[in-house]
PDB file of N, CA and C in Angstrom:
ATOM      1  N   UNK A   1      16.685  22.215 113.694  1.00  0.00           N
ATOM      2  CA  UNK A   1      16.119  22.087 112.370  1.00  0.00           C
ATOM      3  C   UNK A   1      16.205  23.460 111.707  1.00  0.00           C
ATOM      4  N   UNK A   2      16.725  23.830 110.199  1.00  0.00           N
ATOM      5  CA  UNK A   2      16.776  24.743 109.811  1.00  0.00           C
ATOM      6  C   UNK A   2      15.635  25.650 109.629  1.00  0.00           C
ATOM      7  N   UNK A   3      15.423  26.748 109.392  1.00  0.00           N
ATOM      8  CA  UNK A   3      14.100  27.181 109.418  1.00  0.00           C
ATOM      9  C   UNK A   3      14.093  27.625 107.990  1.00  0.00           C
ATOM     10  N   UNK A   4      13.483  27.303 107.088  1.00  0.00           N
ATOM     11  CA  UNK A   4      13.808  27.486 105.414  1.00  0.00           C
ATOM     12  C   UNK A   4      12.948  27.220 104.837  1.00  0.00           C
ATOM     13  N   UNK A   5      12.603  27.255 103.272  1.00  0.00           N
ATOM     14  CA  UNK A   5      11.442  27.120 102.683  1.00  0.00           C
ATOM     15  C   UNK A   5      10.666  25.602 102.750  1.00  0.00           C
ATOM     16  N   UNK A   6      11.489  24.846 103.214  1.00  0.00           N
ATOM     17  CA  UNK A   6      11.053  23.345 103.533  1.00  0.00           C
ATOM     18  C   UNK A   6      11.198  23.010 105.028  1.00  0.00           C
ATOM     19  N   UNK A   7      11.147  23.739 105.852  1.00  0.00           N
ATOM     20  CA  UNK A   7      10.591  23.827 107.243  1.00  0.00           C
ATOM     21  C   UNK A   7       9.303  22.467 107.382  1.00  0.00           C
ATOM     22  N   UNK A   8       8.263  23.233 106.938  1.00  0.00           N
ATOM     23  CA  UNK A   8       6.857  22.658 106.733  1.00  0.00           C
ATOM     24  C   UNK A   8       6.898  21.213 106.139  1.00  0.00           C
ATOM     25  N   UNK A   9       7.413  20.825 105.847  1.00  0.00           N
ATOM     26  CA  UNK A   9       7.524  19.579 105.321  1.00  0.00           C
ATOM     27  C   UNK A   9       8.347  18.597 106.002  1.00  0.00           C
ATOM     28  N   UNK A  10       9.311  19.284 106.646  1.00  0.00           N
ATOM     29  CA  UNK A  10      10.579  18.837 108.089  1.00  0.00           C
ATOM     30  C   UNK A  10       9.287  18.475 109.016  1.00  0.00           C
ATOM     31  N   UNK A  11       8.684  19.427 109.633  1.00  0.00           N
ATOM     32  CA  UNK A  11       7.988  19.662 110.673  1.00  0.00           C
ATOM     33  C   UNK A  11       6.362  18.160 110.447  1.00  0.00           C
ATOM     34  N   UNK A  12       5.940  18.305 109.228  1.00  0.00           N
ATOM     35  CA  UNK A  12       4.963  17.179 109.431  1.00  0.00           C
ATOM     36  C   UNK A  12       5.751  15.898 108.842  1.00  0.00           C
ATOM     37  N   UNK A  13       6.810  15.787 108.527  1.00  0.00           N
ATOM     38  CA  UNK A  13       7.832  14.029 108.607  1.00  0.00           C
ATOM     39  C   UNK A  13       7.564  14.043 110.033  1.00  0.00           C
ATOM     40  N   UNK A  14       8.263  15.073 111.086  1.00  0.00           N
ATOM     41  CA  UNK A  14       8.618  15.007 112.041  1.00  0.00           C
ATOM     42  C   UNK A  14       7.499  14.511 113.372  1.00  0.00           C
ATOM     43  N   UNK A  15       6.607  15.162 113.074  1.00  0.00           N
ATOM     44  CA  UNK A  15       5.049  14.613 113.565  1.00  0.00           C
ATOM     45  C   UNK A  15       4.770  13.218 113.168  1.00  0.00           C
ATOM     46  N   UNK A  16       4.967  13.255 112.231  1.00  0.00           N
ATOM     47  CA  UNK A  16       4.519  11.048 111.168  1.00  0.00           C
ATOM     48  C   UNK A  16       5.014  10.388 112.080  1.00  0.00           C
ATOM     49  N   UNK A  17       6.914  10.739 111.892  1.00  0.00           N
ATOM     50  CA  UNK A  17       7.246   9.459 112.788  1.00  0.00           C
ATOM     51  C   UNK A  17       6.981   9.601 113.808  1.00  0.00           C
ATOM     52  N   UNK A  18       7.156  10.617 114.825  1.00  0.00           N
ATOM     53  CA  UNK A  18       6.468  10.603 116.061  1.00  0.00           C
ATOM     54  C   UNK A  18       5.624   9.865 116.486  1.00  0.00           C
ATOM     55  N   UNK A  19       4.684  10.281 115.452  1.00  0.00           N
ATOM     56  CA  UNK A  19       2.992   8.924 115.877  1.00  0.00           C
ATOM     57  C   UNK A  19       3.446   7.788 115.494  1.00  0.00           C
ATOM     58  N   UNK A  20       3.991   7.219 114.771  1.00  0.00           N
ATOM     59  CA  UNK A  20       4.512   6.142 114.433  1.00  0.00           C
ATOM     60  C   UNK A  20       4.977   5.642 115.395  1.00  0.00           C
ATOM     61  N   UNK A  21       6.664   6.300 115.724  1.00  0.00           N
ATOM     62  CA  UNK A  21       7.513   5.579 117.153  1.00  0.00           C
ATOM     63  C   UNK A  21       6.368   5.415 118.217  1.00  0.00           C
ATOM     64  N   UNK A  22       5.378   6.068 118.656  1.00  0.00           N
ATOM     65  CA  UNK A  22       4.764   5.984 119.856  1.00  0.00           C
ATOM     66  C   UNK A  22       2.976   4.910 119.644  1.00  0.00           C
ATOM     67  N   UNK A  23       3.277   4.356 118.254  1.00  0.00           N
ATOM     68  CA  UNK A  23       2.277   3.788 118.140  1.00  0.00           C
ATOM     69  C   UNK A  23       0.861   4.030 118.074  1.00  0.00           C
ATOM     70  N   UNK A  24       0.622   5.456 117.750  1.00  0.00           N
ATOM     71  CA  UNK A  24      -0.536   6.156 117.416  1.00  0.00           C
ATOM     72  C   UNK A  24      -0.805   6.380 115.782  1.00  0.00           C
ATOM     73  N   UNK A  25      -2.199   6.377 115.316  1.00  0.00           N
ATOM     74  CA  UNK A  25      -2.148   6.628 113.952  1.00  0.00           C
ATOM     75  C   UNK A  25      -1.688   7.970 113.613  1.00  0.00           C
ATOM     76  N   UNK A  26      -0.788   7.117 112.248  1.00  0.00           N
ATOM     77  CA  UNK A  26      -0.218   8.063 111.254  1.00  0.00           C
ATOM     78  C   UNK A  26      -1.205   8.326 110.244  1.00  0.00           C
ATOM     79  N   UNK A  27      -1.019  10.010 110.296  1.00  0.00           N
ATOM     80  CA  UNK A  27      -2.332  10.681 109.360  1.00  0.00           C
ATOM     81  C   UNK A  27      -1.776  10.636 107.784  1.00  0.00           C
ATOM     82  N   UNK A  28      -2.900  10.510 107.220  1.00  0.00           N
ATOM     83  CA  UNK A  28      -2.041   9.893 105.514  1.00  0.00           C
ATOM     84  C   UNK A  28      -1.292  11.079 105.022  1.00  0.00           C
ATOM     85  N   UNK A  29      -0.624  10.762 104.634  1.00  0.00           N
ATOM     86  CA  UNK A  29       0.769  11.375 103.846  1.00  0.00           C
ATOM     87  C   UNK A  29      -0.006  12.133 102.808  1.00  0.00           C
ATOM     88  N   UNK A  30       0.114  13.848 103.011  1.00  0.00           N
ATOM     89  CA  UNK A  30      -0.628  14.557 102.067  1.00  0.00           C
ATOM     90  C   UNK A  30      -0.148  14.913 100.937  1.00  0.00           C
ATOM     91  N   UNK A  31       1.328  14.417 100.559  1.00  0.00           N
ATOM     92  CA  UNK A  31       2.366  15.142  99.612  1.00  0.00           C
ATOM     93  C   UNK A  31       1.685  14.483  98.397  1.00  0.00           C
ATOM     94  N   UNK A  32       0.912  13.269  98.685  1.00  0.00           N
ATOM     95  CA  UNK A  32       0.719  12.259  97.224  1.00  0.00           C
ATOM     96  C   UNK A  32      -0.846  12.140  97.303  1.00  0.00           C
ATOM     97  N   UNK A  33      -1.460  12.182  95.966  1.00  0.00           N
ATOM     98  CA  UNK A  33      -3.033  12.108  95.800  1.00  0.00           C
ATOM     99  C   UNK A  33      -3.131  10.540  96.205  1.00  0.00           C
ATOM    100  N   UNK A  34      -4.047   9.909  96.005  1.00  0.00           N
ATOM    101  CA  UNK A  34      -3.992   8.156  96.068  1.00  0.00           C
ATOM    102  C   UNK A  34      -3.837   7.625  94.292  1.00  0.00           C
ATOM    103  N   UNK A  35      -4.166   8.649  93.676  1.00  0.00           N
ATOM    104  CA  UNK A  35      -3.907   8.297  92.070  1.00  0.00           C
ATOM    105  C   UNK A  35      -2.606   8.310  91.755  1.00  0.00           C
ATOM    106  N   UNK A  36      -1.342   9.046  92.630  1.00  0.00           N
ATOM    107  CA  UNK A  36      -0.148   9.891  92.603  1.00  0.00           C
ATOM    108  C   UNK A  36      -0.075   8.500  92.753  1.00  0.00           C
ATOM    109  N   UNK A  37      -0.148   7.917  94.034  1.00  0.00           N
ATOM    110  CA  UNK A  37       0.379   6.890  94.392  1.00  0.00           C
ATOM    111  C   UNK A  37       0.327   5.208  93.926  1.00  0.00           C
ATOM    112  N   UNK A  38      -0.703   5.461  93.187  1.00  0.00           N
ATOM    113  CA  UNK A  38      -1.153   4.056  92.775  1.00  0.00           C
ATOM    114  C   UNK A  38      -0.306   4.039  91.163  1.00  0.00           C
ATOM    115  N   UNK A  39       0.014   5.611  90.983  1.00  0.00           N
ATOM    116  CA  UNK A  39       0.976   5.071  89.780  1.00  0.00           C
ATOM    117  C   UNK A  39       2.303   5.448  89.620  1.00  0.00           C
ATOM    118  N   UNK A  40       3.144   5.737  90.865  1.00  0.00           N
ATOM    119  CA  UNK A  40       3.887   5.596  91.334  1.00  0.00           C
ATOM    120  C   UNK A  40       4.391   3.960  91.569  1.00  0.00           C
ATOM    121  N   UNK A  41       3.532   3.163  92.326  1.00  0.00           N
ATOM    122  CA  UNK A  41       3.425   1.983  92.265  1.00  0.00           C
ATOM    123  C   UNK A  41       3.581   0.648  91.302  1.00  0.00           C
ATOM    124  N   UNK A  42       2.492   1.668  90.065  1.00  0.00           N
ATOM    125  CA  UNK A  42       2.866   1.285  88.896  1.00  0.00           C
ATOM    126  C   UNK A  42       4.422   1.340  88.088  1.00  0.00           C
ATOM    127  N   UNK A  43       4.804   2.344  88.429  1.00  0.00           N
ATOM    128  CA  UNK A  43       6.165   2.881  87.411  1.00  0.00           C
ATOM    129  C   UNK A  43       7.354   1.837  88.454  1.00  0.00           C
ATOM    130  N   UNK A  44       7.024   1.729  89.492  1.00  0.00           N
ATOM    131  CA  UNK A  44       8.025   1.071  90.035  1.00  0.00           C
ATOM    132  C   UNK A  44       8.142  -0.466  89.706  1.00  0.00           C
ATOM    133  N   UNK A  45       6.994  -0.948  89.971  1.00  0.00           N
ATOM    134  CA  UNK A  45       6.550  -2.487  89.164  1.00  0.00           C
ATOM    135  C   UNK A  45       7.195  -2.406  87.689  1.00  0.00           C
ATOM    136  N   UNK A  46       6.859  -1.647  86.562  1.00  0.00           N
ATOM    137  CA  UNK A  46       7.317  -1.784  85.396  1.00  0.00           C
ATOM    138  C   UNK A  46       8.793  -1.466  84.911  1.00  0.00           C
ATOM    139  N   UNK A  47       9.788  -0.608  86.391  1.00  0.00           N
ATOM    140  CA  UNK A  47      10.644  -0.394  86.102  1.00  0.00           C
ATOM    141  C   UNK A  47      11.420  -1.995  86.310  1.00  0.00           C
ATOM    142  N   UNK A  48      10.876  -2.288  87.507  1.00  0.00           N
ATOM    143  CA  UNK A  48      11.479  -3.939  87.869  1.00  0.00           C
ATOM    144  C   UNK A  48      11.300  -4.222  86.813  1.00  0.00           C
ATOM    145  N   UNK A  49      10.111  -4.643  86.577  1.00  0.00           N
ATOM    146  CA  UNK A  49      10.129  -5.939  85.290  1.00  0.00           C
ATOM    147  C   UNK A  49      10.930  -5.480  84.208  1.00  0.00           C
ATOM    148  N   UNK A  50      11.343  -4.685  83.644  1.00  0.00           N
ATOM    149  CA  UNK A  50      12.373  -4.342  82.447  1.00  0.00           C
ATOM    150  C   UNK A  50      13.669  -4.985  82.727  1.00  0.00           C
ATOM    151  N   UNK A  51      14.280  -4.252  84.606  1.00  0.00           N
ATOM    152  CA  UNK A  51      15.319  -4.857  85.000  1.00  0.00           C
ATOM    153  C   UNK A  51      15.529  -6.431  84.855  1.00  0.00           C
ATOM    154  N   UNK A  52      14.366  -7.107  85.427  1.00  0.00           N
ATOM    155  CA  UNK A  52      14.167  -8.766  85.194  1.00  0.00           C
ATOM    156  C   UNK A  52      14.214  -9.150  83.902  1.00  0.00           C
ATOM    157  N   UNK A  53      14.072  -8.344  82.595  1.00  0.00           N
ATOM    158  CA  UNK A  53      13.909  -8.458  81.256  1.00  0.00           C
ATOM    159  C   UNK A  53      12.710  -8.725  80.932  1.00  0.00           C
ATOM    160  N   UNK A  54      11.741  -8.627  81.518  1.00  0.00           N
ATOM    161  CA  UNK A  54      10.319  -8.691  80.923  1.00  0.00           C
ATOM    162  C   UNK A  54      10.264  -7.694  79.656  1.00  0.00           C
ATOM    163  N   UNK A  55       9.148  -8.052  78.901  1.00  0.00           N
ATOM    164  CA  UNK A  55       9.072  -7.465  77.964  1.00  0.00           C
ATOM    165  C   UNK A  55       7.861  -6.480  78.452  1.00  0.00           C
ATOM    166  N   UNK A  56       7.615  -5.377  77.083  1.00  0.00           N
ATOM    167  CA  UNK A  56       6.770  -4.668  77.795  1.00  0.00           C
ATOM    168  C   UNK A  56       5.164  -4.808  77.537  1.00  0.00           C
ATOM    169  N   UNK A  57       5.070  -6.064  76.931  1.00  0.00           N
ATOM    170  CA  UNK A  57       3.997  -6.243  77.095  1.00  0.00           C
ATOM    171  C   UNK A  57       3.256  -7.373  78.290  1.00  0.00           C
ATOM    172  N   UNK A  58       4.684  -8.145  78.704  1.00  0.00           N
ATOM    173  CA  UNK A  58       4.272  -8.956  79.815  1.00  0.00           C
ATOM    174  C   UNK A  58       3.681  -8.561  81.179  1.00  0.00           C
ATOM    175  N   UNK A  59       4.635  -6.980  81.083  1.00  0.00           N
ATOM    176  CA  UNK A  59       4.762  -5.984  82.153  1.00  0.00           C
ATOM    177  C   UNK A  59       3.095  -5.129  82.314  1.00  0.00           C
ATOM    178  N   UNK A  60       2.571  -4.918  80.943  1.00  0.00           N
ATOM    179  CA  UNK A  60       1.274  -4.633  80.829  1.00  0.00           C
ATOM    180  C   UNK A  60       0.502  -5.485  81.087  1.00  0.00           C
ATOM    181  N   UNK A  61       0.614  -6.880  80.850  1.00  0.00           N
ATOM    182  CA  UNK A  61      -0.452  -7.894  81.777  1.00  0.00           C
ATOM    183  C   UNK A  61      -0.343  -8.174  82.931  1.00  0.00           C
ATOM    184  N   UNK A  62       0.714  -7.483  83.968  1.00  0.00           N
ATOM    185  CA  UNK A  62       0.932  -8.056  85.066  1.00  0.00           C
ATOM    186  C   UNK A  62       0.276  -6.659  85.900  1.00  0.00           C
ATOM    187  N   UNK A  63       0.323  -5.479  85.177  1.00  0.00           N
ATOM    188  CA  UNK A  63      -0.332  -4.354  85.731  1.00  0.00           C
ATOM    189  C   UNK A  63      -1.973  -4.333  85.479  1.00  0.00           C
ATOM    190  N   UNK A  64      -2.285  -4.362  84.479  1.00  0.00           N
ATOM    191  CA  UNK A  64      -3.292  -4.250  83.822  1.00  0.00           C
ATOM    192  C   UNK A  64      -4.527  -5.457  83.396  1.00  0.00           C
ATOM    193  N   UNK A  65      -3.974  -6.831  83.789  1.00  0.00           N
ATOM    194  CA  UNK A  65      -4.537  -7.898  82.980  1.00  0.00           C
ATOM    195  C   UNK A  65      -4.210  -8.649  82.233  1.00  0.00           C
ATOM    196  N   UNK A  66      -4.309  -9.763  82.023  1.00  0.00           N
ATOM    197  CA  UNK A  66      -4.278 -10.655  80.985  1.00  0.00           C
ATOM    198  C   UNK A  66      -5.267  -9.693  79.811  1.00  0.00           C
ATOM    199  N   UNK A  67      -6.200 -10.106  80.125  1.00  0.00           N
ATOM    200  CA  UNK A  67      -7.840 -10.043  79.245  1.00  0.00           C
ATOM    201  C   UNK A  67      -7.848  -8.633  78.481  1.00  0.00           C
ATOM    202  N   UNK A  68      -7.488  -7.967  79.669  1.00  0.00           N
ATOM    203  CA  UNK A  68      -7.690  -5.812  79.450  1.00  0.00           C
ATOM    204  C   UNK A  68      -6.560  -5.932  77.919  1.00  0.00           C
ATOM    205  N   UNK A  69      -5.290  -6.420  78.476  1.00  0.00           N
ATOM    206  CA  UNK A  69      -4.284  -6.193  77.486  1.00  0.00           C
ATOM    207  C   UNK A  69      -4.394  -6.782  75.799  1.00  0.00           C
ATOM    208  N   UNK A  70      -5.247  -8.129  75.910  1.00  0.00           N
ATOM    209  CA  UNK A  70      -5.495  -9.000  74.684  1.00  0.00           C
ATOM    210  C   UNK A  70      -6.406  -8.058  74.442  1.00  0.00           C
ATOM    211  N   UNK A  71      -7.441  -7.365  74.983  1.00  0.00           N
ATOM    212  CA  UNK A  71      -8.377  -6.734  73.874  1.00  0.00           C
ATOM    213  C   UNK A  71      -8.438  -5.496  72.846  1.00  0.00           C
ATOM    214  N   UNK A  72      -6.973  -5.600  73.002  1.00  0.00           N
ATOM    215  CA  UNK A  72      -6.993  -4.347  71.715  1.00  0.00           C
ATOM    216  C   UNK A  72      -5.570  -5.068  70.866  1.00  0.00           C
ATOM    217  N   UNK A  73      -5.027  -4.411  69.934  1.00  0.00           N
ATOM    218  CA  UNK A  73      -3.936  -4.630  68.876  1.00  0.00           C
ATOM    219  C   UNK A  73      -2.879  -4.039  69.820  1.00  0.00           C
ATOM    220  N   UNK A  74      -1.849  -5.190  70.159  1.00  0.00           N
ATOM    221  CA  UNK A  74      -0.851  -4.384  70.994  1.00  0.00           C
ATOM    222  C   UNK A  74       0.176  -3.308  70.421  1.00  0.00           C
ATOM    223  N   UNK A  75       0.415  -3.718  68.977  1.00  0.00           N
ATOM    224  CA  UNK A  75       1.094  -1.947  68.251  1.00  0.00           C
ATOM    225  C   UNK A  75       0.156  -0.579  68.801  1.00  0.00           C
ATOM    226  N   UNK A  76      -1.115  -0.851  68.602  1.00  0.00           N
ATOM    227  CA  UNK A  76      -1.649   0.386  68.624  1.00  0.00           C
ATOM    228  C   UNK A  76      -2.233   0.782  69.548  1.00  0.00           C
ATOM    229  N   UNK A  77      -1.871  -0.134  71.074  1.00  0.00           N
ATOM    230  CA  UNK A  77      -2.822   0.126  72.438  1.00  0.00           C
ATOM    231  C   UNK A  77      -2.230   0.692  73.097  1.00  0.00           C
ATOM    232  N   UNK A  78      -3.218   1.535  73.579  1.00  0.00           N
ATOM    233  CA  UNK A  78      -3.275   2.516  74.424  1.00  0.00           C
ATOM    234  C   UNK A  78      -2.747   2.562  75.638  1.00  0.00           C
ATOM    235  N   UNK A  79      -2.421   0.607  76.206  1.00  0.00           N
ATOM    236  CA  UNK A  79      -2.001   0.589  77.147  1.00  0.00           C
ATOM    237  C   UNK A  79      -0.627   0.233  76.908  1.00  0.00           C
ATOM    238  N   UNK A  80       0.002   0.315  75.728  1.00  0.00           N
ATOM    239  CA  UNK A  80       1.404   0.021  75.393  1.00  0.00           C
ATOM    240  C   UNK A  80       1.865   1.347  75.944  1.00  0.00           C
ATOM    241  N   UNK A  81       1.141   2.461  75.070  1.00  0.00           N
ATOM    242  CA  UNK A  81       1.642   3.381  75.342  1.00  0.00           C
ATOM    243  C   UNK A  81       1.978   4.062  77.064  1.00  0.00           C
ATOM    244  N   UNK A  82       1.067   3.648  77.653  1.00  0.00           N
ATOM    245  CA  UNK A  82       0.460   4.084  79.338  1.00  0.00           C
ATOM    246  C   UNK A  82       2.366   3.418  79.586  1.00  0.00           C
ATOM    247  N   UNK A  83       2.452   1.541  79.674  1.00  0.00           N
ATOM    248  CA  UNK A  83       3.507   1.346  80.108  1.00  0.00           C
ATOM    249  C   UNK A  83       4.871   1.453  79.543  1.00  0.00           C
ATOM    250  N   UNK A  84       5.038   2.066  77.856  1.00  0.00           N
ATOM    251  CA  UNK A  84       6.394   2.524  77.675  1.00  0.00           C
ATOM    252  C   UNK A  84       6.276   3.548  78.703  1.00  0.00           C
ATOM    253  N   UNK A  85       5.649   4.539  79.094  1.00  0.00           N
ATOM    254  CA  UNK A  85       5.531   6.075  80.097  1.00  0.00           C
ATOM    255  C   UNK A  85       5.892   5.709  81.527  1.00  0.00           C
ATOM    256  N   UNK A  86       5.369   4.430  81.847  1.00  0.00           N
ATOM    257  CA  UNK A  86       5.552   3.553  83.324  1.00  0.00           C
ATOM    258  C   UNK A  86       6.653   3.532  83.363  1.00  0.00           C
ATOM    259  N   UNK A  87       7.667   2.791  82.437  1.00  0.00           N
ATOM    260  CA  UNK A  87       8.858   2.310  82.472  1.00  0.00           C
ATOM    261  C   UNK A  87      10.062   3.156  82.504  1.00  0.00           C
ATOM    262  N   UNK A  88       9.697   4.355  81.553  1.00  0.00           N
ATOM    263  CA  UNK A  88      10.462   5.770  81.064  1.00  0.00           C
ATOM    264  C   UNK A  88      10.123   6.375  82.993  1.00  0.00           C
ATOM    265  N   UNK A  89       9.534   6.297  83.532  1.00  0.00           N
ATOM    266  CA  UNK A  89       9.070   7.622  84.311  1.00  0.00           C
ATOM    267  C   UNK A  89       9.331   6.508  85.405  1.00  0.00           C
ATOM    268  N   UNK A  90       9.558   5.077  85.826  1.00  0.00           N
ATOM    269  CA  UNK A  90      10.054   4.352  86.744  1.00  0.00           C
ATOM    270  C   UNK A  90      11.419   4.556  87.249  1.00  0.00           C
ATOM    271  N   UNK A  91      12.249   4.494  85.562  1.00  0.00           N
ATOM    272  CA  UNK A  91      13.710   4.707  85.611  1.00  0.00           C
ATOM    273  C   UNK A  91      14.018   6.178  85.933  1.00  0.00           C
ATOM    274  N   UNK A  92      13.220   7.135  85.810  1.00  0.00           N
ATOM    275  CA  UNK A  92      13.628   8.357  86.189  1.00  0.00           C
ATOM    276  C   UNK A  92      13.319   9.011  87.759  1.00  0.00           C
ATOM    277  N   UNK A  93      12.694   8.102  88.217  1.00  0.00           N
ATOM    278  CA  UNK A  93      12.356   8.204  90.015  1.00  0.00           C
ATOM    279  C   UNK A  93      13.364   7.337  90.578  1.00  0.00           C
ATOM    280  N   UNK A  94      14.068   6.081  89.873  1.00  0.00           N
ATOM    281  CA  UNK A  94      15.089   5.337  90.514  1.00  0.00           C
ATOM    282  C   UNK A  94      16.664   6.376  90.234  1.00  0.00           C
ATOM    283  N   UNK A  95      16.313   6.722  89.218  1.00  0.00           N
ATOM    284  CA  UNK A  95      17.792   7.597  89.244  1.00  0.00           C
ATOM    285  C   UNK A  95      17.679   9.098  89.712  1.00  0.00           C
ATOM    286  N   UNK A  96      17.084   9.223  90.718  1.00  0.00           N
ATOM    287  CA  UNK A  96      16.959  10.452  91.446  1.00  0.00           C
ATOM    288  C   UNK A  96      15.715  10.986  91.606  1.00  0.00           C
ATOM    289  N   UNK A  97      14.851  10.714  91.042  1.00  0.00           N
ATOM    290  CA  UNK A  97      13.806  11.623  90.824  1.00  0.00           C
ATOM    291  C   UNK A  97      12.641  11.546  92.218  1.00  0.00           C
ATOM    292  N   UNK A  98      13.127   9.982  92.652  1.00  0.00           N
ATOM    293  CA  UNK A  98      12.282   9.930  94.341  1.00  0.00           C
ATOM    294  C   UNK A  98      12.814  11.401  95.034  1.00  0.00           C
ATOM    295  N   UNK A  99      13.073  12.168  94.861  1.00  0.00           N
ATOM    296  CA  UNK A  99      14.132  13.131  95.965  1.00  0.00           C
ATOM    297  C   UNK A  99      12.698  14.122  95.829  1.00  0.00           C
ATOM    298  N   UNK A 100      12.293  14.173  94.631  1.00  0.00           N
ATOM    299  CA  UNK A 100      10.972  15.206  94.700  1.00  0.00           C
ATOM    300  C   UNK A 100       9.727  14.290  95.196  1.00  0.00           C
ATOM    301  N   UNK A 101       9.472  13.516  95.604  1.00  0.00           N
ATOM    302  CA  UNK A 101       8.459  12.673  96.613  1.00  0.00           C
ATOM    303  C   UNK A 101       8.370  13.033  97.974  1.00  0.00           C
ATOM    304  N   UNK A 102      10.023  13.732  98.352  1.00  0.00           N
ATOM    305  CA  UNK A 102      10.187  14.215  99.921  1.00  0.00           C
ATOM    306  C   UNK A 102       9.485  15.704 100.032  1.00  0.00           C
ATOM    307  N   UNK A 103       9.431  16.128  98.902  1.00  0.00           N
ATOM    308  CA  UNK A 103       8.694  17.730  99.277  1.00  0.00           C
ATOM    309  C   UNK A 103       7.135  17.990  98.893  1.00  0.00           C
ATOM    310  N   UNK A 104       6.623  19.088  99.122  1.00  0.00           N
ATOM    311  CA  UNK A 104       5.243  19.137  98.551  1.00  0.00           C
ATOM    312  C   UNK A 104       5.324  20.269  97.561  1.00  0.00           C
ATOM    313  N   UNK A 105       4.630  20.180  96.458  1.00  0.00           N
ATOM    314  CA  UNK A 105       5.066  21.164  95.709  1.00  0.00           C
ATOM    315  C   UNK A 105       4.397  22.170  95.688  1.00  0.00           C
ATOM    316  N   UNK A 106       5.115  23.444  95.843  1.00  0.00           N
ATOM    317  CA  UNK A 106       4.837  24.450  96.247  1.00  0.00           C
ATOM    318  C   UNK A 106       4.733  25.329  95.808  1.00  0.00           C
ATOM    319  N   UNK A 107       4.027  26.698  95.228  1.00  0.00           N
ATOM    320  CA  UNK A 107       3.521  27.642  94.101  1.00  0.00           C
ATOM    321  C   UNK A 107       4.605  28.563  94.393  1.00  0.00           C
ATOM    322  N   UNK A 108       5.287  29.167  93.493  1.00  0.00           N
ATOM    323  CA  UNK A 108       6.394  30.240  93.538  1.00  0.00           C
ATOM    324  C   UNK A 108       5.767  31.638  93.934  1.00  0.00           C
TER     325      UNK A 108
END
């Protein structure tokens, strides 16, 4: 394994699967907050549904609600805006941008 500024990040993958292959718990993955991840989750869901041709407000009731989404003016809601950002920031983790998910980010 190279020894380089991403060593540390080699070294605890390398531990994960370990516990994994040997059937011991895997300690949670520190690279992502649980908020990181839950809208990560999100952007990936809304990138599908565009691909499927959903529209983007169908895509907001399937994240968000039926009910949540009807209660405001969909030109001017807040959650239009949240999932044009889902959809924009889905397509940009499918066309490469997962590659920064493999590292932890690190202060210069």
């Amino acid at each position: 394994m190279p020894l380089d500024a991403h060593s540390l990040d080699r070294v605890q993958s390398l531990i994960r699967l370990w516990r994994s292959l040997h059937g011991l718990p895997v300690p949670q993955d520190s690279r992502m907050t649980a908020q990181q991840r839950r809208r990560l989750k999100n952007m990936l869901r809304a990138a599908d549904g565009r691909l499927h041709n959903a529209d983007y407000r169908e895509i907001a009731e399937a994240i968000f609600g039926v009910e949540r989404v009807a209660s405001d003016p969909w030109k001017t809601s807040a959650l239009r805006d949240a999932v044009l950002d889902l959809v924009k920031d889905g397509f940009a983790m499918i066309d490469g941008g997962y590659r920064k998910l493999l590292r932890h980010r690190r202060r210069s």
